[in-house]
Protein backbone atom coordinates (compact mmCIF):
# COMPACT_ATOMS: atom_id res chain seq x y z
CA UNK A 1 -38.06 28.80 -4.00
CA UNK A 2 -41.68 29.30 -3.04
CA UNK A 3 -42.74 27.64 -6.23
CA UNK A 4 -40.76 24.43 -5.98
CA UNK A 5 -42.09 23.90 -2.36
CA UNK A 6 -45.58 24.80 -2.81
CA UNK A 7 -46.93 21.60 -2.60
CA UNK A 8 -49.83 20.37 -5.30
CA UNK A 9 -53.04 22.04 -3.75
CA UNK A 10 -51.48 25.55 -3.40
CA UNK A 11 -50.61 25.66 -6.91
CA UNK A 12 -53.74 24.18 -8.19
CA UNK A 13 -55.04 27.44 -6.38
CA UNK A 14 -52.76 29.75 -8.62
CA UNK A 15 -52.84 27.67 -11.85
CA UNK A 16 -56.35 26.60 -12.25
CA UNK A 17 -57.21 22.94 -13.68
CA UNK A 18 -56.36 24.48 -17.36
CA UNK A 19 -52.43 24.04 -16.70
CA UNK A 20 -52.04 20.29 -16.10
CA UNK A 21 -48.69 20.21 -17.51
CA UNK A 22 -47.45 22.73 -15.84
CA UNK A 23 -48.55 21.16 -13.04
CA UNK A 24 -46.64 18.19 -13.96
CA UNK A 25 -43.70 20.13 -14.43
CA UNK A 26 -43.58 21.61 -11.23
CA UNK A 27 -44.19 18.45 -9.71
CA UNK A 28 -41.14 16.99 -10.80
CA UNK A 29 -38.64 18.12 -7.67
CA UNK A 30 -35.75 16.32 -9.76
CA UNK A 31 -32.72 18.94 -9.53
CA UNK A 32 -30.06 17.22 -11.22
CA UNK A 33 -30.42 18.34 -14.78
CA UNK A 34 -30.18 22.16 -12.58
CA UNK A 35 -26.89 20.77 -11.21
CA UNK A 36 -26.14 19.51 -14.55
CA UNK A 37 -26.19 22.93 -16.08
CA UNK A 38 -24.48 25.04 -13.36
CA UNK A 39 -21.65 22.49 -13.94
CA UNK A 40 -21.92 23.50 -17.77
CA UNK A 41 -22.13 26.89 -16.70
CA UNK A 42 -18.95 27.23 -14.33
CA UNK A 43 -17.00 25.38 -16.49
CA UNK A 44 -17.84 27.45 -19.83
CA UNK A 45 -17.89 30.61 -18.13
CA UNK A 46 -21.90 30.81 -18.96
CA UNK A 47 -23.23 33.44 -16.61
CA UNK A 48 -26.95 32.98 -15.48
CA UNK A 49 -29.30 35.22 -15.06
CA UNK A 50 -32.65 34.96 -12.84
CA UNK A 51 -35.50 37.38 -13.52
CA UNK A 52 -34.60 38.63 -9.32
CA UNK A 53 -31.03 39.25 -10.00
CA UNK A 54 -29.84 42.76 -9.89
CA UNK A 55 -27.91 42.35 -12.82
CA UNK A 56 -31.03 41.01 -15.13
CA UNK A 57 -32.21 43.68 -17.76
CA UNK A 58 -34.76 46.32 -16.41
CA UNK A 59 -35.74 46.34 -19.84
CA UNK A 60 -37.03 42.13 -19.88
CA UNK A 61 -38.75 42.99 -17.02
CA UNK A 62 -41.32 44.85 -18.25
CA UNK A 63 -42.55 43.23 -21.22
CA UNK A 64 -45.41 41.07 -21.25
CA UNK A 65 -44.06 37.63 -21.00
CA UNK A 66 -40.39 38.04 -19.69
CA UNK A 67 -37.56 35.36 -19.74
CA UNK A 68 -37.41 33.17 -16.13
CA UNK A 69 -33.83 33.32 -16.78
CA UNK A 70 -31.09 34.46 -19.21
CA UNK A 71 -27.58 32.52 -20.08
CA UNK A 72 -25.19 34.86 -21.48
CA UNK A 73 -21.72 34.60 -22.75
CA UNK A 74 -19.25 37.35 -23.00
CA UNK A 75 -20.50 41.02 -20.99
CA UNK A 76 -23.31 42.48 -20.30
CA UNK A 77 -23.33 46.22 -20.98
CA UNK A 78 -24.48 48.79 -18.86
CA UNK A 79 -28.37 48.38 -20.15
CA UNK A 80 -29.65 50.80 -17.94
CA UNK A 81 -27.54 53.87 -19.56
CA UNK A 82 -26.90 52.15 -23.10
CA UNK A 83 -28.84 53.18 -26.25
CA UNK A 84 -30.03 50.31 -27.74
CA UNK A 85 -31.04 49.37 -31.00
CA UNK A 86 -31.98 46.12 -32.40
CA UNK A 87 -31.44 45.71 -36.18
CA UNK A 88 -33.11 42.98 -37.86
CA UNK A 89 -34.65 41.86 -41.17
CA UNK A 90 -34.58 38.93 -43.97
CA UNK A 91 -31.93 36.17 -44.28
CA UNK A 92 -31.75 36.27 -47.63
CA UNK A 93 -31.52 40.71 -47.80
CA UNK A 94 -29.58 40.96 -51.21
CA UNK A 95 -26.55 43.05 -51.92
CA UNK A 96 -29.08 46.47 -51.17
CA UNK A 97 -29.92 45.61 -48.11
CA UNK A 98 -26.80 44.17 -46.70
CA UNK A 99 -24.89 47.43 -48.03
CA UNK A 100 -27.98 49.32 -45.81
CA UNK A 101 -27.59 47.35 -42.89
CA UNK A 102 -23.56 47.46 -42.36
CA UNK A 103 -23.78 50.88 -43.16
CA UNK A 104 -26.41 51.82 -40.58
CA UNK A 105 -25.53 49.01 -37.85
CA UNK A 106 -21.85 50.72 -38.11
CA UNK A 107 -22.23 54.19 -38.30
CA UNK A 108 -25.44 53.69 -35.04
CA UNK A 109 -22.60 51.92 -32.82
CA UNK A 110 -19.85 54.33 -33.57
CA UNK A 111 -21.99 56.98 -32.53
CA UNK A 112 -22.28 54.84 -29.01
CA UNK A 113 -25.70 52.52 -29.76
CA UNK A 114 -25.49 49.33 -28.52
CA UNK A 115 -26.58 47.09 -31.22
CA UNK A 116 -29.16 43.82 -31.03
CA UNK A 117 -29.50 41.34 -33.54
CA UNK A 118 -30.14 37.67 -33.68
CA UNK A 119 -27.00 36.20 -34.87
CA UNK A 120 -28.76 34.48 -38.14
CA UNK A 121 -27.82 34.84 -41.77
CA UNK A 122 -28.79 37.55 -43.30
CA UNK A 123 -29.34 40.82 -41.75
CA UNK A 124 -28.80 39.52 -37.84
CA UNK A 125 -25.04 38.53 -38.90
CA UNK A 126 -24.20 41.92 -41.13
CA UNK A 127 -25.56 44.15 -37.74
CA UNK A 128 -23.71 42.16 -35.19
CA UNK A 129 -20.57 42.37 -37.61
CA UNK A 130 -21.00 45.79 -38.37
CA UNK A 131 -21.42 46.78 -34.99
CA UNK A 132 -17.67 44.93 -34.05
CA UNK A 133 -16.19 46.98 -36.92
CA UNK A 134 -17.95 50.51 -35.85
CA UNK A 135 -16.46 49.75 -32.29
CA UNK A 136 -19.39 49.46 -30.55
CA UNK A 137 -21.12 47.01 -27.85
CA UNK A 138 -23.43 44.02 -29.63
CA UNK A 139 -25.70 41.69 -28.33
CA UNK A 140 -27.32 38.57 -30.25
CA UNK A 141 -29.93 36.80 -28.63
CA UNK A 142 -30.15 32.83 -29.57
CA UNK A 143 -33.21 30.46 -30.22
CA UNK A 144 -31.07 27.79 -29.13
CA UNK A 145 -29.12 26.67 -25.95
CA UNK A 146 -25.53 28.93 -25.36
CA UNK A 147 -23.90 25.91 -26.56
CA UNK A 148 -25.34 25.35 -30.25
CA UNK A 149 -24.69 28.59 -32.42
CA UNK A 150 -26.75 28.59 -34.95
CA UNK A 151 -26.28 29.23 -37.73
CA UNK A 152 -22.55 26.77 -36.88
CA UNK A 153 -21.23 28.57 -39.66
CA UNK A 154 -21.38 32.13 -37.18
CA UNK A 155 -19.29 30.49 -34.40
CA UNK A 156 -16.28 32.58 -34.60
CA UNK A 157 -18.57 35.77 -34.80
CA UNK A 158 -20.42 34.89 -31.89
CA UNK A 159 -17.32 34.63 -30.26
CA UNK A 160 -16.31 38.22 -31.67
CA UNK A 161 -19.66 39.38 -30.59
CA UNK A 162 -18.92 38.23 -27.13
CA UNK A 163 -15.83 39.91 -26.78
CA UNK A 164 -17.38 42.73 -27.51
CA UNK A 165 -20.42 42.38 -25.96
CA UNK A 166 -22.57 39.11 -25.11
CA UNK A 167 -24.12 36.21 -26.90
CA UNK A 168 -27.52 35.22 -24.70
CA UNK A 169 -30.43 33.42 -24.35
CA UNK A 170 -33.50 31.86 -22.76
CA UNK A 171 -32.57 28.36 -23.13
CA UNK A 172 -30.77 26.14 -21.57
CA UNK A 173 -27.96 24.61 -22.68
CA UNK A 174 -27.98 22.17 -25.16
CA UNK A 175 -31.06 23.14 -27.00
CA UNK A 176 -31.96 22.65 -30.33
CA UNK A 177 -32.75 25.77 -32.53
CA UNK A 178 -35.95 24.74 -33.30
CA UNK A 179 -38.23 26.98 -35.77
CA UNK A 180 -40.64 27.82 -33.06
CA UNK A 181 -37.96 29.42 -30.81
CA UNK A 182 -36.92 32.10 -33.09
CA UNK A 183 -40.67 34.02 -33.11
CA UNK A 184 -40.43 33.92 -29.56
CA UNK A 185 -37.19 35.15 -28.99
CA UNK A 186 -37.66 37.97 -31.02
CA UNK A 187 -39.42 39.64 -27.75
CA UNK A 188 -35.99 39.72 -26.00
CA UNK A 189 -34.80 41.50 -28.86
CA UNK A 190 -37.47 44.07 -29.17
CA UNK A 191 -37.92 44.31 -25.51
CA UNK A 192 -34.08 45.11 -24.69
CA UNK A 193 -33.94 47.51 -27.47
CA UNK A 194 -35.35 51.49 -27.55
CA UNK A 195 -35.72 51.27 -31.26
CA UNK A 196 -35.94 48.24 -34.22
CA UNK A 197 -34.20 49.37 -37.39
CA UNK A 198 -35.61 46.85 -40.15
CA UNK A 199 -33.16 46.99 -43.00
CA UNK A 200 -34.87 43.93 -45.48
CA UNK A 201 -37.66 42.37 -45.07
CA UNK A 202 -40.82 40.61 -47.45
CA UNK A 203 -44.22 41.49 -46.61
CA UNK A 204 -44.83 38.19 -44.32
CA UNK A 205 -41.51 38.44 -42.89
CA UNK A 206 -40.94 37.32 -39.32
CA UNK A 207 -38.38 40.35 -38.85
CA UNK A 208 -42.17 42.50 -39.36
């Protein structure tokens, strides 16, 4: 709230000449496309998330660049007393890996882990299904808006991974999974996990 009414001079002050378009940005006081989404958001049952809320992840909150905000679908664990473990690695893993990464992702959220993956093809999909069949709590964390699963052909499991856990992400709804969004969101998976199991991976893999 301080932010949107600081007026041009004050955040000048704070921002330095260096960040004219985020200078822009804030200028623009234009909350429709906010009224837009909390429409979206109460009529898809999308929770939001703000970086103050006491619900938002202790965990985001301490890594270098954490999310402003997080839309989620499905439940939130209990983060703070959940073991989590984020299990990631090449799309294209091969009958090996994918054998290695069920097997794991299964037998880590039997035992009670809470398991993080990025809902992709590959590796990401295997954990997140493995995790459903070991009976254990999931989360996979989007580069796109709530609204466009990608890829489309994992919509039904990331609707199984919200009933048994939650689908989230930075962006709003709506949003394109562009290539540059998946790099980045690979932080939220790393930061809300307390280890990274990499099942299959090449040498210049992003999953490294």
């Amino acid at each position: 709230k301080d932010i949107f009414e600081a007026d041009d001079d004050s955040l000048k002050k704070v921002l330095g000449a260096r960040s004219a378009a985020t200078l822009k940005a804030l200028a623009d006081k234009d909350l429709r496309q906010a009224h837009r989404i909390l429409d979206f958001a109460a009529a898809k049952n999308v929770g939001i998330l703000t970086y103050d809320d006491p619900a938002f992840p202790r965990r985001l909150q301490g890594i270098a660049t954490p999310p402003v905000l997080l839309y989620y679908a499905g439940h939130l664990p209990d983060l703070e007393n959940a073991y989590c473990v984020g299990v990631v690695g090449s799309r294209d893993c091969g009958d090996y890996g994918a054998r290695m990464t069920f097997d794991m992702a299964h037998d880590l959220a039997a035992g009670g882990a809470t398991i993080v993956s990025g809902l992709a093809y590959g590796v990401d999909g295997i954990a997140a299904a493995a995790a459903i069949a070991g009976g254990g709590n999931t989360l996979a964390v989007l580069g796109s808006g709530i609204d466009v699963i990608y890829p489309k052909e994992h919509v039904k499991l990331a609707r199984l991974v919200a009933a048994h856990g939650a689908v989230l992400t930075e962006y709003p709804p709506g949003t394109k999974p562009f290539g540059t969004h998946f790099p980045v969101r690979n932080r939220i998976i790393s930061g809300l996990s307390d280890a990274v199991l990499v099942t299959s991976a090449t040498l210049h893999s992003g999953a490294l």
